[in-house]
PDB file of N, CA and C in Angstrom:
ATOM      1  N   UNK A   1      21.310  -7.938  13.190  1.00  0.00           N
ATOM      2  CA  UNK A   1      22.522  -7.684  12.464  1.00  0.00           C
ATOM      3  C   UNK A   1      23.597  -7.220  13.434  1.00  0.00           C
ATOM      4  N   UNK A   2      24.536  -7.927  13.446  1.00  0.00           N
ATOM      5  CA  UNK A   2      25.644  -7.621  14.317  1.00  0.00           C
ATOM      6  C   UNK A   2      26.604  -6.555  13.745  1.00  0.00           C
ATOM      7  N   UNK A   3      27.370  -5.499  14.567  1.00  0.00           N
ATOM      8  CA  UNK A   3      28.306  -4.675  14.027  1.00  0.00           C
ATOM      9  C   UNK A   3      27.705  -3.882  12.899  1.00  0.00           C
ATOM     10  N   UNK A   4      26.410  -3.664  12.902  1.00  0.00           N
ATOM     11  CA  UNK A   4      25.988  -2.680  12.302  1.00  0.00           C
ATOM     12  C   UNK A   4      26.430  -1.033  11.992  1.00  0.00           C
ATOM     13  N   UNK A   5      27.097  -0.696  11.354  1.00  0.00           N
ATOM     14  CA  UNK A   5      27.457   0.264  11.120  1.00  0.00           C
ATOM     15  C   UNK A   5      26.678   1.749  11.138  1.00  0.00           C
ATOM     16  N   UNK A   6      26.583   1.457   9.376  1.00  0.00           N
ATOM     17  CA  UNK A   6      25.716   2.213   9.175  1.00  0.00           C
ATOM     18  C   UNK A   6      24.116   1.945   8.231  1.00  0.00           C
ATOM     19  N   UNK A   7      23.280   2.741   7.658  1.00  0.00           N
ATOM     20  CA  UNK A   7      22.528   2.609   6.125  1.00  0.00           C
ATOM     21  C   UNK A   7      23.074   3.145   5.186  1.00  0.00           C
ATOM     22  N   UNK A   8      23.462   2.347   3.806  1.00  0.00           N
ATOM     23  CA  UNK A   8      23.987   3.049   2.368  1.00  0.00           C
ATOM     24  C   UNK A   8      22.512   3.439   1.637  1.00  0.00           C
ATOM     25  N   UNK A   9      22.618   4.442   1.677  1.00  0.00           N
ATOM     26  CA  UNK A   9      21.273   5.099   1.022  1.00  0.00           C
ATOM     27  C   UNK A   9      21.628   5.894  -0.235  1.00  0.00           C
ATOM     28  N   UNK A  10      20.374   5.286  -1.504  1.00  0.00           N
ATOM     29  CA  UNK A  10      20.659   5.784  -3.221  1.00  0.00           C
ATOM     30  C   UNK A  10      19.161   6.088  -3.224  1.00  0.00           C
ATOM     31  N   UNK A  11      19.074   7.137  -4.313  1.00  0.00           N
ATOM     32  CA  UNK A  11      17.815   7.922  -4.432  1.00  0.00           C
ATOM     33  C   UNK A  11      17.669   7.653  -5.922  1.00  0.00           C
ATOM     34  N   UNK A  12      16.774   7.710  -6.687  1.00  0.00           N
ATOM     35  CA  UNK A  12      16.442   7.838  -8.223  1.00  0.00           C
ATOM     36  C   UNK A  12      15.070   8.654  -7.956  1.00  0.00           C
ATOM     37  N   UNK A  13      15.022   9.683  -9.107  1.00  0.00           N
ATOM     38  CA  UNK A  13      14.005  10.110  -9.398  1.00  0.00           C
ATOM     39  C   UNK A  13      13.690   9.894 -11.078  1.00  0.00           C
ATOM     40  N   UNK A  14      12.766   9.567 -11.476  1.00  0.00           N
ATOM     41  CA  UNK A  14      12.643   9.135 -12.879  1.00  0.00           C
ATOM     42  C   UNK A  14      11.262   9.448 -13.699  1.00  0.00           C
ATOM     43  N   UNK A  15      11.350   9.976 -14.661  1.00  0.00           N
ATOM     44  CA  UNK A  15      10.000  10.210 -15.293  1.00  0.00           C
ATOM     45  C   UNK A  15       9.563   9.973 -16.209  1.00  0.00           C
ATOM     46  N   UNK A  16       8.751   9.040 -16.387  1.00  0.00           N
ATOM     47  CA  UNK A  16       8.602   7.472 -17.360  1.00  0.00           C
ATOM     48  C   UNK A  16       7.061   7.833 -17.888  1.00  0.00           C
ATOM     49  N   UNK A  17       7.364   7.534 -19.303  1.00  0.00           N
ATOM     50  CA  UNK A  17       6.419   7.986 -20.463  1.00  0.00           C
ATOM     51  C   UNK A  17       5.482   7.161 -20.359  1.00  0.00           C
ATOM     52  N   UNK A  18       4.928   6.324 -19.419  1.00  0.00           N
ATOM     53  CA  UNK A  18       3.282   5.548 -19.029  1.00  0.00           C
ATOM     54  C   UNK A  18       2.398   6.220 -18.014  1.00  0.00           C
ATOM     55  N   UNK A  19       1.654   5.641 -18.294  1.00  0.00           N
ATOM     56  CA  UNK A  19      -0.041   5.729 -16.905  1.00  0.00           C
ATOM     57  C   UNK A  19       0.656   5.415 -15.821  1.00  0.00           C
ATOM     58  N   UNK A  20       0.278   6.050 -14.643  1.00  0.00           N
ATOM     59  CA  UNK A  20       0.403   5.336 -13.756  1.00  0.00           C
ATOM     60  C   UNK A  20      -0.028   4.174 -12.928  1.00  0.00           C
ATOM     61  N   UNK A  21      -1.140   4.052 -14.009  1.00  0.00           N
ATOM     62  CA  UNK A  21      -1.789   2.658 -13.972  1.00  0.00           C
ATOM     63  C   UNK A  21      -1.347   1.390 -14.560  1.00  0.00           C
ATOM     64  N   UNK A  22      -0.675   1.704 -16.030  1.00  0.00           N
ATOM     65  CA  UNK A  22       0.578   0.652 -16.286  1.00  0.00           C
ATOM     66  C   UNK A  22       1.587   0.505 -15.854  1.00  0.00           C
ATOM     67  N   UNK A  23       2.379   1.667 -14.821  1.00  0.00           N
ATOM     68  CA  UNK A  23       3.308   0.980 -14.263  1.00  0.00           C
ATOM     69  C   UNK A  23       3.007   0.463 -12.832  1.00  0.00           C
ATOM     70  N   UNK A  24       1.812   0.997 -12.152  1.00  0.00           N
ATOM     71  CA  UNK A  24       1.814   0.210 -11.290  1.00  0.00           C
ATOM     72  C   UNK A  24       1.353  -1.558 -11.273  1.00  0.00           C
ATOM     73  N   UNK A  25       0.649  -1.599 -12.375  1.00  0.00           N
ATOM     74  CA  UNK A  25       0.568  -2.839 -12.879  1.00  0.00           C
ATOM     75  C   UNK A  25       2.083  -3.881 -13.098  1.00  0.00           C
ATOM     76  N   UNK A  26       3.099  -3.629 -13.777  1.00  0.00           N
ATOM     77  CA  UNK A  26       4.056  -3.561 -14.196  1.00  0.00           C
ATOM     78  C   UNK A  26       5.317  -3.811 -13.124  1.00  0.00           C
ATOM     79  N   UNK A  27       5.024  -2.858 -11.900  1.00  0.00           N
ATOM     80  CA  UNK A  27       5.883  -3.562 -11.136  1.00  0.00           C
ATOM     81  C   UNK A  27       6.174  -4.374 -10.343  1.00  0.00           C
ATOM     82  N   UNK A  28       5.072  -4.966  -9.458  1.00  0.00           N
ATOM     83  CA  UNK A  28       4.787  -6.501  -9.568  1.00  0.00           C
ATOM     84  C   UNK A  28       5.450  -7.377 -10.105  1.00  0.00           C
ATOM     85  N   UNK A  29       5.135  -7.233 -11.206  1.00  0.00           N
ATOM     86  CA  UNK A  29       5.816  -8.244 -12.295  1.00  0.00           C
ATOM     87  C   UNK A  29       7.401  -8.112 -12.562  1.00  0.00           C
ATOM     88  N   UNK A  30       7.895  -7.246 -12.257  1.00  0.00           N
ATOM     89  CA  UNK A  30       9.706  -6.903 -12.304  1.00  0.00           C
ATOM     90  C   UNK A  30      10.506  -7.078 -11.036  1.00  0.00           C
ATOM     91  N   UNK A  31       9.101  -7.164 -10.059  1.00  0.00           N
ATOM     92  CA  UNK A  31      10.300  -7.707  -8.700  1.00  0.00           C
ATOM     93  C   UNK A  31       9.633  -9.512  -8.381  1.00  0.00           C
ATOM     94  N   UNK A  32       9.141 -10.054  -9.586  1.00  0.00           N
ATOM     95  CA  UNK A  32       8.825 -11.290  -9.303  1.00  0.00           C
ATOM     96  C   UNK A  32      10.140 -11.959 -10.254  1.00  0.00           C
ATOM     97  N   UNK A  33      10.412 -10.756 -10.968  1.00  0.00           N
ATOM     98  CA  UNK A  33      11.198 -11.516 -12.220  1.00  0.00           C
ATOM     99  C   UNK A  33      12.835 -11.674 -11.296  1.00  0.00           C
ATOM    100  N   UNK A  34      12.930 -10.362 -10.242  1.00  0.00           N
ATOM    101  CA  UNK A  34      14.174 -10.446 -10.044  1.00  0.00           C
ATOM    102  C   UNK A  34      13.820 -11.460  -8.736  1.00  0.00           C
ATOM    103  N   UNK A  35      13.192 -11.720  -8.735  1.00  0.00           N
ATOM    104  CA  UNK A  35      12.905 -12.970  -7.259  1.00  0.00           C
ATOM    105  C   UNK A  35      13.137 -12.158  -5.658  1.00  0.00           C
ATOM    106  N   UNK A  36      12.515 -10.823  -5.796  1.00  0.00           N
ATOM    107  CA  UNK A  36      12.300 -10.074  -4.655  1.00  0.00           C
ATOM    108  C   UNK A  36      11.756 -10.167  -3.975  1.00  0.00           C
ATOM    109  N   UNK A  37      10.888  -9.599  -2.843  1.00  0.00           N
ATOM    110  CA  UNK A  37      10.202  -9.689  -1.913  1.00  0.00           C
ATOM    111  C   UNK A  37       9.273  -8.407  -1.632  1.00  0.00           C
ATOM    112  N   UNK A  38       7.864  -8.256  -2.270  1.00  0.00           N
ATOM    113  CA  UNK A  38       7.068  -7.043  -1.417  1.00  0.00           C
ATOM    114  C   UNK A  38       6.590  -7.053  -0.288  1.00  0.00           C
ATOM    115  N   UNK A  39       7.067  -6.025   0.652  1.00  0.00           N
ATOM    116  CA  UNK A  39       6.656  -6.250   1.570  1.00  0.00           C
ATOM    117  C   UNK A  39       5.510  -5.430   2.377  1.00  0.00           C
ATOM    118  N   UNK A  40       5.437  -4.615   1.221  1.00  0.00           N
ATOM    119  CA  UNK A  40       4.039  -3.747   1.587  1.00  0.00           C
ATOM    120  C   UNK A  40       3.342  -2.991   0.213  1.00  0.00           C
ATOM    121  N   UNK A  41       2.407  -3.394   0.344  1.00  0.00           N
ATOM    122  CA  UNK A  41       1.623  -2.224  -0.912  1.00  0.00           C
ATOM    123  C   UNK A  41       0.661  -1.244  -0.377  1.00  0.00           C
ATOM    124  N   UNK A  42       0.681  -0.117  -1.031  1.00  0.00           N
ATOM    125  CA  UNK A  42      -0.734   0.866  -0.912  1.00  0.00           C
ATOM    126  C   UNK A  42      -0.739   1.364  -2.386  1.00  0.00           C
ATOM    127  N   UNK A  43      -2.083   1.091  -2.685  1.00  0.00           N
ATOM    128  CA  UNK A  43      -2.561   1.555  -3.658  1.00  0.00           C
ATOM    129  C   UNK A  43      -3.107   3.049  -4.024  1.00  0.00           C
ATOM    130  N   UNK A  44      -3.951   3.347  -2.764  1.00  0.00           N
ATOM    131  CA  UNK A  44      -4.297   4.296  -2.592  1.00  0.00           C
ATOM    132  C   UNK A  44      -2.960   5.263  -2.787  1.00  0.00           C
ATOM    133  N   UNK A  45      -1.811   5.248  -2.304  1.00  0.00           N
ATOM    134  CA  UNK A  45      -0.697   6.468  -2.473  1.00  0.00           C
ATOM    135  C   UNK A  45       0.145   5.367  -3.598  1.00  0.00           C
ATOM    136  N   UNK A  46      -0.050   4.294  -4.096  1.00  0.00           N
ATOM    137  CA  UNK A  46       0.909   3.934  -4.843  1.00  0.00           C
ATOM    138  C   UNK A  46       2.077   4.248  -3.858  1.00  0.00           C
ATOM    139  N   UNK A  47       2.449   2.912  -3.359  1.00  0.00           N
ATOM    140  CA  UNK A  47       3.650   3.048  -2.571  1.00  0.00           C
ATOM    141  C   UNK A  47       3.813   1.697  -2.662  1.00  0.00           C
ATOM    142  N   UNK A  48       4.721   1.470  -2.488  1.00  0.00           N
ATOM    143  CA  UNK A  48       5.876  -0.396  -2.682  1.00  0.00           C
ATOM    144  C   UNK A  48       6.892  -0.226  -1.634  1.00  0.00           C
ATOM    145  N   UNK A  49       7.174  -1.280  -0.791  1.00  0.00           N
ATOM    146  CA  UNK A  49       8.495  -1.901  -0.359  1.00  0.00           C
ATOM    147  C   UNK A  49       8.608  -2.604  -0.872  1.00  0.00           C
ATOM    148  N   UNK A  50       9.824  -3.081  -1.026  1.00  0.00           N
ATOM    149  CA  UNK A  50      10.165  -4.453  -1.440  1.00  0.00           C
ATOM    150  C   UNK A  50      11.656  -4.581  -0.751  1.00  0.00           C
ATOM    151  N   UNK A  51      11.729  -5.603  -0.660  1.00  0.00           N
ATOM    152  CA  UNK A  51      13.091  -6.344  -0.109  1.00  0.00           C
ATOM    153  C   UNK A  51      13.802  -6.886  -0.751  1.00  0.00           C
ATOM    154  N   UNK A  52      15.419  -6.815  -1.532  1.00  0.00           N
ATOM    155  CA  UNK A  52      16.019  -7.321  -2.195  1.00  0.00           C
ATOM    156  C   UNK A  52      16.671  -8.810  -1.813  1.00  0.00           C
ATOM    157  N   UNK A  53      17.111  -9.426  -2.716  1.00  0.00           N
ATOM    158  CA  UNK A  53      17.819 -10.514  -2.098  1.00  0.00           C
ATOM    159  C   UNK A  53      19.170  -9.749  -1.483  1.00  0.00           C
ATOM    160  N   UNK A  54      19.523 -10.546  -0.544  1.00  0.00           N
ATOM    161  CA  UNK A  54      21.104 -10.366   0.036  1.00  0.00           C
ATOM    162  C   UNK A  54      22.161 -11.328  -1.243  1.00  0.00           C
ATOM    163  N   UNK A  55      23.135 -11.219  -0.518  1.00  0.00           N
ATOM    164  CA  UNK A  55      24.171 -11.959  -1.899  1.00  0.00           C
ATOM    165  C   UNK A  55      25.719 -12.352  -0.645  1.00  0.00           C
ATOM    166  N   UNK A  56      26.129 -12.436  -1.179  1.00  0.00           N
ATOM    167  CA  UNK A  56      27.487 -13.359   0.050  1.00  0.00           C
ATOM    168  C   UNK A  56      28.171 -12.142   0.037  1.00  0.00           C
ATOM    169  N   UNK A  57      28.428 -11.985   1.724  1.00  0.00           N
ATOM    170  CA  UNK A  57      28.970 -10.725   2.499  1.00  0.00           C
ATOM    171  C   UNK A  57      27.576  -9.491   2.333  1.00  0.00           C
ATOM    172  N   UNK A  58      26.843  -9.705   1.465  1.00  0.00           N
ATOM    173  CA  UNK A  58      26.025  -8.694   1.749  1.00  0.00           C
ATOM    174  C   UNK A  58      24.368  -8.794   2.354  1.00  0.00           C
ATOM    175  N   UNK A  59      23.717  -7.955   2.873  1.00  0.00           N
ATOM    176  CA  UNK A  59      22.676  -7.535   3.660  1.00  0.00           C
ATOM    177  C   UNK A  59      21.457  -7.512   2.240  1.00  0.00           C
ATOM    178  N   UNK A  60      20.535  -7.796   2.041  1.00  0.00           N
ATOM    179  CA  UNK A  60      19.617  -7.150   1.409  1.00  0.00           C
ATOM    180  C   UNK A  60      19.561  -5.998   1.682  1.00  0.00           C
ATOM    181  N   UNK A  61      18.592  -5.385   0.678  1.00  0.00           N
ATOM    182  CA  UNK A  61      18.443  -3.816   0.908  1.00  0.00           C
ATOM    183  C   UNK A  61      16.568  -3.459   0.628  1.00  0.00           C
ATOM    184  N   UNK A  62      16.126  -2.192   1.391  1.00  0.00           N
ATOM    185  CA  UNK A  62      14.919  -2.296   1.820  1.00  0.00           C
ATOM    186  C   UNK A  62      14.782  -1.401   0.364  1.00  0.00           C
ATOM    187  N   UNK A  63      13.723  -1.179  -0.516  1.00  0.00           N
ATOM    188  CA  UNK A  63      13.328  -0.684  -1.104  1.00  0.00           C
ATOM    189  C   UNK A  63      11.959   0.121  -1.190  1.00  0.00           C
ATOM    190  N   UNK A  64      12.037   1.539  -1.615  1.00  0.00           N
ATOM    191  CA  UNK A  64      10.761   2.080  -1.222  1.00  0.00           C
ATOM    192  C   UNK A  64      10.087   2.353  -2.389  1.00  0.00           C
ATOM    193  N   UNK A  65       9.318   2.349  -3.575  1.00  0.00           N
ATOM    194  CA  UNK A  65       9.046   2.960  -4.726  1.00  0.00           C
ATOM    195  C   UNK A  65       7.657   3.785  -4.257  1.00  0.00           C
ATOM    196  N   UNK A  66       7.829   4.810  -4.908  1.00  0.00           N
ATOM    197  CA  UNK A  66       6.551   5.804  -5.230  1.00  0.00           C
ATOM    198  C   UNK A  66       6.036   6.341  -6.478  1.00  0.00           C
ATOM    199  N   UNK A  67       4.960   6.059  -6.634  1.00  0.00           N
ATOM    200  CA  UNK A  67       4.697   6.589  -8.132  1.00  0.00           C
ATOM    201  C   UNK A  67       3.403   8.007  -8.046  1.00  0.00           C
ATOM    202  N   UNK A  68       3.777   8.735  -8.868  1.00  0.00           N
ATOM    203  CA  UNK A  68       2.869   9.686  -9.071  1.00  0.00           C
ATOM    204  C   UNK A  68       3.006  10.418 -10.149  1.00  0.00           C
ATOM    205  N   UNK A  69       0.697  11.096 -10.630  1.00  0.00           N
ATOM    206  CA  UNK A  69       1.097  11.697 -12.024  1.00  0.00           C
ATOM    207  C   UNK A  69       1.945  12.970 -12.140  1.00  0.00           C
ATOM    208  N   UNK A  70       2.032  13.059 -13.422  1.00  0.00           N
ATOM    209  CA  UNK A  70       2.931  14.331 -13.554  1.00  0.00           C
ATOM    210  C   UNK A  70       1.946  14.697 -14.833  1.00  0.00           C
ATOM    211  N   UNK A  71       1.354  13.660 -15.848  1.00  0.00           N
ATOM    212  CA  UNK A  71       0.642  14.021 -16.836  1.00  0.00           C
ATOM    213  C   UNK A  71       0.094  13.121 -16.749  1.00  0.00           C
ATOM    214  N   UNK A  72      -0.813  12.822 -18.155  1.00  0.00           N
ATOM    215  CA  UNK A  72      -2.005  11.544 -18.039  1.00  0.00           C
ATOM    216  C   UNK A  72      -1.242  10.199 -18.576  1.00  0.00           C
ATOM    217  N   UNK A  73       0.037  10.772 -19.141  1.00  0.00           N
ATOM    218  CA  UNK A  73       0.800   9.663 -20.162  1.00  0.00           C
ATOM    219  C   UNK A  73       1.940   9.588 -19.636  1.00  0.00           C
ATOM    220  N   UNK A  74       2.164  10.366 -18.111  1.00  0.00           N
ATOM    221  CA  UNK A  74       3.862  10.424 -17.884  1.00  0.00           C
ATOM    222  C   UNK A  74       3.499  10.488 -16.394  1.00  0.00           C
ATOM    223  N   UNK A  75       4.642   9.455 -15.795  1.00  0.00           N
ATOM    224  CA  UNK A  75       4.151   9.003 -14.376  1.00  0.00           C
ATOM    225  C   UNK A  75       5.954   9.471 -13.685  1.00  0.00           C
ATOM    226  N   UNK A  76       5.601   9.844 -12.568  1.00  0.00           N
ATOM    227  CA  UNK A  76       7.285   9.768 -11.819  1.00  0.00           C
ATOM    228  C   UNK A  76       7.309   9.012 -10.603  1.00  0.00           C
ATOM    229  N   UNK A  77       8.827   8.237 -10.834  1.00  0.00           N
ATOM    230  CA  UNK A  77       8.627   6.913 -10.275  1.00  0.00           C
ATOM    231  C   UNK A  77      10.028   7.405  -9.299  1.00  0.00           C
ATOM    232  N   UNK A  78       9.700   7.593  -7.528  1.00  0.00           N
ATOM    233  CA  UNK A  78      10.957   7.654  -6.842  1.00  0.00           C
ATOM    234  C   UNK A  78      11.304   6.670  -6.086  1.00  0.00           C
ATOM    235  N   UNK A  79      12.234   6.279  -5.946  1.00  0.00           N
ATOM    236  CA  UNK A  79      13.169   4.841  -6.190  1.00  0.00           C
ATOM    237  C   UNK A  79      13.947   5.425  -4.671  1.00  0.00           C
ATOM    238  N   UNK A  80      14.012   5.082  -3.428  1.00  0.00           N
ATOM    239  CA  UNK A  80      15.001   5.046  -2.129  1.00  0.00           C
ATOM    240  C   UNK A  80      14.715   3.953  -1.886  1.00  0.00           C
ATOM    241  N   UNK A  81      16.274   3.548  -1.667  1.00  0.00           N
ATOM    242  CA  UNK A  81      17.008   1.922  -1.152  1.00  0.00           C
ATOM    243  C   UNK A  81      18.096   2.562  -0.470  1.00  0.00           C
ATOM    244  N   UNK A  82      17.881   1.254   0.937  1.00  0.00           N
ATOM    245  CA  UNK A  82      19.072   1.344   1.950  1.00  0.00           C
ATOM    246  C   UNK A  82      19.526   0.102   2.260  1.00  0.00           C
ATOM    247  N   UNK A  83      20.513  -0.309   2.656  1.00  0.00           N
ATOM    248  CA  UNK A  83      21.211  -1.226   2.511  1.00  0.00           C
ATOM    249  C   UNK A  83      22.132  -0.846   3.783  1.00  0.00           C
ATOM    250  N   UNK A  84      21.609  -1.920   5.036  1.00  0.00           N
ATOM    251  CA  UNK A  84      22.582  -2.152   6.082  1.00  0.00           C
ATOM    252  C   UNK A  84      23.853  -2.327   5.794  1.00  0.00           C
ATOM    253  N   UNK A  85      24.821  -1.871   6.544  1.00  0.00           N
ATOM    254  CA  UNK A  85      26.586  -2.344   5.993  1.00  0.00           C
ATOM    255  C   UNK A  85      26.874  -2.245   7.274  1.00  0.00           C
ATOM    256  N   UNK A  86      28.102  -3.283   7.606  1.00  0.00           N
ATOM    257  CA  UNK A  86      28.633  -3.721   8.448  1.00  0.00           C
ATOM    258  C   UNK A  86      30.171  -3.003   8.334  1.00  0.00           C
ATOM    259  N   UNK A  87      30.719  -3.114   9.112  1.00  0.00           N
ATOM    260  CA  UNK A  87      32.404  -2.884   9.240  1.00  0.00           C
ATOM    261  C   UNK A  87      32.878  -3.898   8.486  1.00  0.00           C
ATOM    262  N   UNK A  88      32.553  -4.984   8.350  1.00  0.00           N
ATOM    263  CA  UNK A  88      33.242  -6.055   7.872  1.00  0.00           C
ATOM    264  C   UNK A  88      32.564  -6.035   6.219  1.00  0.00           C
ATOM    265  N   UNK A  89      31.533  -5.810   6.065  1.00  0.00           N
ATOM    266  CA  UNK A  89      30.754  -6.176   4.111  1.00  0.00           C
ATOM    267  C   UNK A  89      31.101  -4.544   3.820  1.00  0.00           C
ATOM    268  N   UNK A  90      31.495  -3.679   4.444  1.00  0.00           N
ATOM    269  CA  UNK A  90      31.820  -2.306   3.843  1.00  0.00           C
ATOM    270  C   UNK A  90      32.192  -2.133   2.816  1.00  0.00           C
ATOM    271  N   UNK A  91      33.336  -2.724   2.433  1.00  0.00           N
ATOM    272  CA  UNK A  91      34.709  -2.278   1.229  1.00  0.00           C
ATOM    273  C   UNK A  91      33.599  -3.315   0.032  1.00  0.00           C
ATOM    274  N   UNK A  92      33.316  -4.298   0.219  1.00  0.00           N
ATOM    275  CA  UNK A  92      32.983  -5.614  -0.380  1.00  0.00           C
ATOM    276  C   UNK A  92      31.136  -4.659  -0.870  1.00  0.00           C
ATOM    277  N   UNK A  93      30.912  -4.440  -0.269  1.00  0.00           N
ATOM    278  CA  UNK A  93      29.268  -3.455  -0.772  1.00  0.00           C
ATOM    279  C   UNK A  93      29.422  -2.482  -1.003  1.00  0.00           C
ATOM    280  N   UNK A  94      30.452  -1.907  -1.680  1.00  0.00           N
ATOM    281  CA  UNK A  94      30.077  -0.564  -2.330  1.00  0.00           C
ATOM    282  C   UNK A  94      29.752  -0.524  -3.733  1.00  0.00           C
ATOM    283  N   UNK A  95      28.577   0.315  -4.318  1.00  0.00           N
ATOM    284  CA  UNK A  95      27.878   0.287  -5.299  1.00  0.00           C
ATOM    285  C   UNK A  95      26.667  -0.668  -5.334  1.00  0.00           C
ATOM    286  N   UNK A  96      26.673  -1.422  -4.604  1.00  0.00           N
ATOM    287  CA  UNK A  96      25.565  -2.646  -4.376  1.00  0.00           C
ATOM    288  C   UNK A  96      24.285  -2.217  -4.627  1.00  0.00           C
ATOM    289  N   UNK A  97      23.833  -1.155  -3.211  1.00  0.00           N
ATOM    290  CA  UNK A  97      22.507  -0.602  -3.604  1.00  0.00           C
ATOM    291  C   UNK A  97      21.852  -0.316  -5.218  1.00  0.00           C
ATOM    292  N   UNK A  98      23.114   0.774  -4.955  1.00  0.00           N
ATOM    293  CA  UNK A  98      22.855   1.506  -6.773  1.00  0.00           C
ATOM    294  C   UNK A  98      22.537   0.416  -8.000  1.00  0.00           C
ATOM    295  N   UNK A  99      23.164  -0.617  -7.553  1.00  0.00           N
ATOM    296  CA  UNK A  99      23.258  -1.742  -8.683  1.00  0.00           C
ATOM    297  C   UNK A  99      21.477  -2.502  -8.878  1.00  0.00           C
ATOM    298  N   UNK A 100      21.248  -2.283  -7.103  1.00  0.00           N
ATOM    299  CA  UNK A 100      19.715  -2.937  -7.195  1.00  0.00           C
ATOM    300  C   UNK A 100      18.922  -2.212  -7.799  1.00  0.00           C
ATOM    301  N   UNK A 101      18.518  -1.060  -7.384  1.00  0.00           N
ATOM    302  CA  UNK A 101      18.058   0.481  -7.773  1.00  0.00           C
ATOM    303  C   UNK A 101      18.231   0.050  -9.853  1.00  0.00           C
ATOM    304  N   UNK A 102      19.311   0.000 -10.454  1.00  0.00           N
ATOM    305  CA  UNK A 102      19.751   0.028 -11.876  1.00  0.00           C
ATOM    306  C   UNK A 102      18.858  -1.226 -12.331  1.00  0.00           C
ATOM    307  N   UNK A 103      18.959  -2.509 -11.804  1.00  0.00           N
ATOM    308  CA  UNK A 103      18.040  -3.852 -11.611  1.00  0.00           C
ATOM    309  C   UNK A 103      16.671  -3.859 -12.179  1.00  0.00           C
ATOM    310  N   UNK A 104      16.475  -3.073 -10.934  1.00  0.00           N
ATOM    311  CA  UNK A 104      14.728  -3.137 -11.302  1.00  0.00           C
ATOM    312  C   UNK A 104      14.333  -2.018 -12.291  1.00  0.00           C
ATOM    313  N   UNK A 105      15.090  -0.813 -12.598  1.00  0.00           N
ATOM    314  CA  UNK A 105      14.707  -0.122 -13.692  1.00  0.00           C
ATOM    315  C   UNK A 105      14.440  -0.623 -14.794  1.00  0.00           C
ATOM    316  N   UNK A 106      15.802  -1.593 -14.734  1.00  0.00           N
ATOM    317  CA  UNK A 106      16.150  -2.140 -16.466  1.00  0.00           C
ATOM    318  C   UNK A 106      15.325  -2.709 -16.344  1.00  0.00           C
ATOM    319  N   UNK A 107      14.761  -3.975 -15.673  1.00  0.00           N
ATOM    320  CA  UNK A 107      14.010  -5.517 -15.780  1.00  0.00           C
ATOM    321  C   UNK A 107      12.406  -4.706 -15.980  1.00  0.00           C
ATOM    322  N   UNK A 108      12.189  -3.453 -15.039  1.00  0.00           N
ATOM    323  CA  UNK A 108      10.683  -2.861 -15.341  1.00  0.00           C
ATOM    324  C   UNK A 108      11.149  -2.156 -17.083  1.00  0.00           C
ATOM    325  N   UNK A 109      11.984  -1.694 -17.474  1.00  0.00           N
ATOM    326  CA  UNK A 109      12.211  -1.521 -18.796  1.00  0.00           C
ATOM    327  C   UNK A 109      11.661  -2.436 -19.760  1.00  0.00           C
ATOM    328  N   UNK A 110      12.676  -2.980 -19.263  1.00  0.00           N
ATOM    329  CA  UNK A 110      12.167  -4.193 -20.244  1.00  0.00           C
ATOM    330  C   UNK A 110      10.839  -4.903 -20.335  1.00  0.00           C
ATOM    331  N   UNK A 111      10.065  -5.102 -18.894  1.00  0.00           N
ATOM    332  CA  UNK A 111       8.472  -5.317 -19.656  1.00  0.00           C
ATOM    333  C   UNK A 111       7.888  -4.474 -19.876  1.00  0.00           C
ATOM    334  N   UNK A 112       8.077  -2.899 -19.845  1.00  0.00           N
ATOM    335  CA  UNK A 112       7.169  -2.108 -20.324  1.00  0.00           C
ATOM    336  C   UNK A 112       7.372  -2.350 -22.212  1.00  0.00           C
ATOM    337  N   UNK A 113       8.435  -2.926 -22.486  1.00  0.00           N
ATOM    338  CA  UNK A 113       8.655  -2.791 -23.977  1.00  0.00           C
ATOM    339  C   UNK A 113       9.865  -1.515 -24.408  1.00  0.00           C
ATOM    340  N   UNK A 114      11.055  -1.152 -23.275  1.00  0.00           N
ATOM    341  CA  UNK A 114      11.564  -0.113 -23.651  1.00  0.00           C
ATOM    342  C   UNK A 114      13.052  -0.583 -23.966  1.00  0.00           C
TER     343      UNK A 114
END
């Protein structure tokens, strides 16, 4: 990446009324829907990368998800994405990340049935 600037970095913390066995099931299936890219799994810590698509003037953005219990029926799901920006896709990528981050909530929303 040329003229690399900086990383735009968005955080979510979220605490979602399933197993953590249905949503790790579950998300798989919400970054196939948005036509993403995993690029690493552990099961053992429940951990995800995934790689977003890029879009014109913009960089994909790296995605990290973590899931862990909080109860037997309520799982918390933390969501950090960074997103290379250039001097030049700066003005043109702002809110971008956040928008991916909002993406996969809704689309995992939606197949959990919410």
């Amino acid at each position: 990446m040329n003229n690399l600037a900086y990383l735009r970095e968005e955080k979510e913390n979220l605490e979602v009324s399933y197993s953590i066995a249905q949503i790790w099931e579950a998300i798989p299936k919400a970054i196939s829907k948005l036509e993403w890219e995993i690029k690493e799994t552990d099961e053992t810590t429940h951990h995800i990368r995934v790689k977003t698509k890029g879009a014109f003037l913009s960089y994909p953005s790296l995605m990290n998800i973590d899931l862990s219990v909080l109860t037997e029926k309520t799982t918390r799901m933390s969501i950090a994405a960074e997103t290379p920006v250039t001097t030049i896709t700066a003005m043109i990528d702002v809110g971008r990340t956040r928008d991916r981050i909002d993406q996969f909530v809704i689309t995992l929303a939606k197949l959990m049935g919410g």
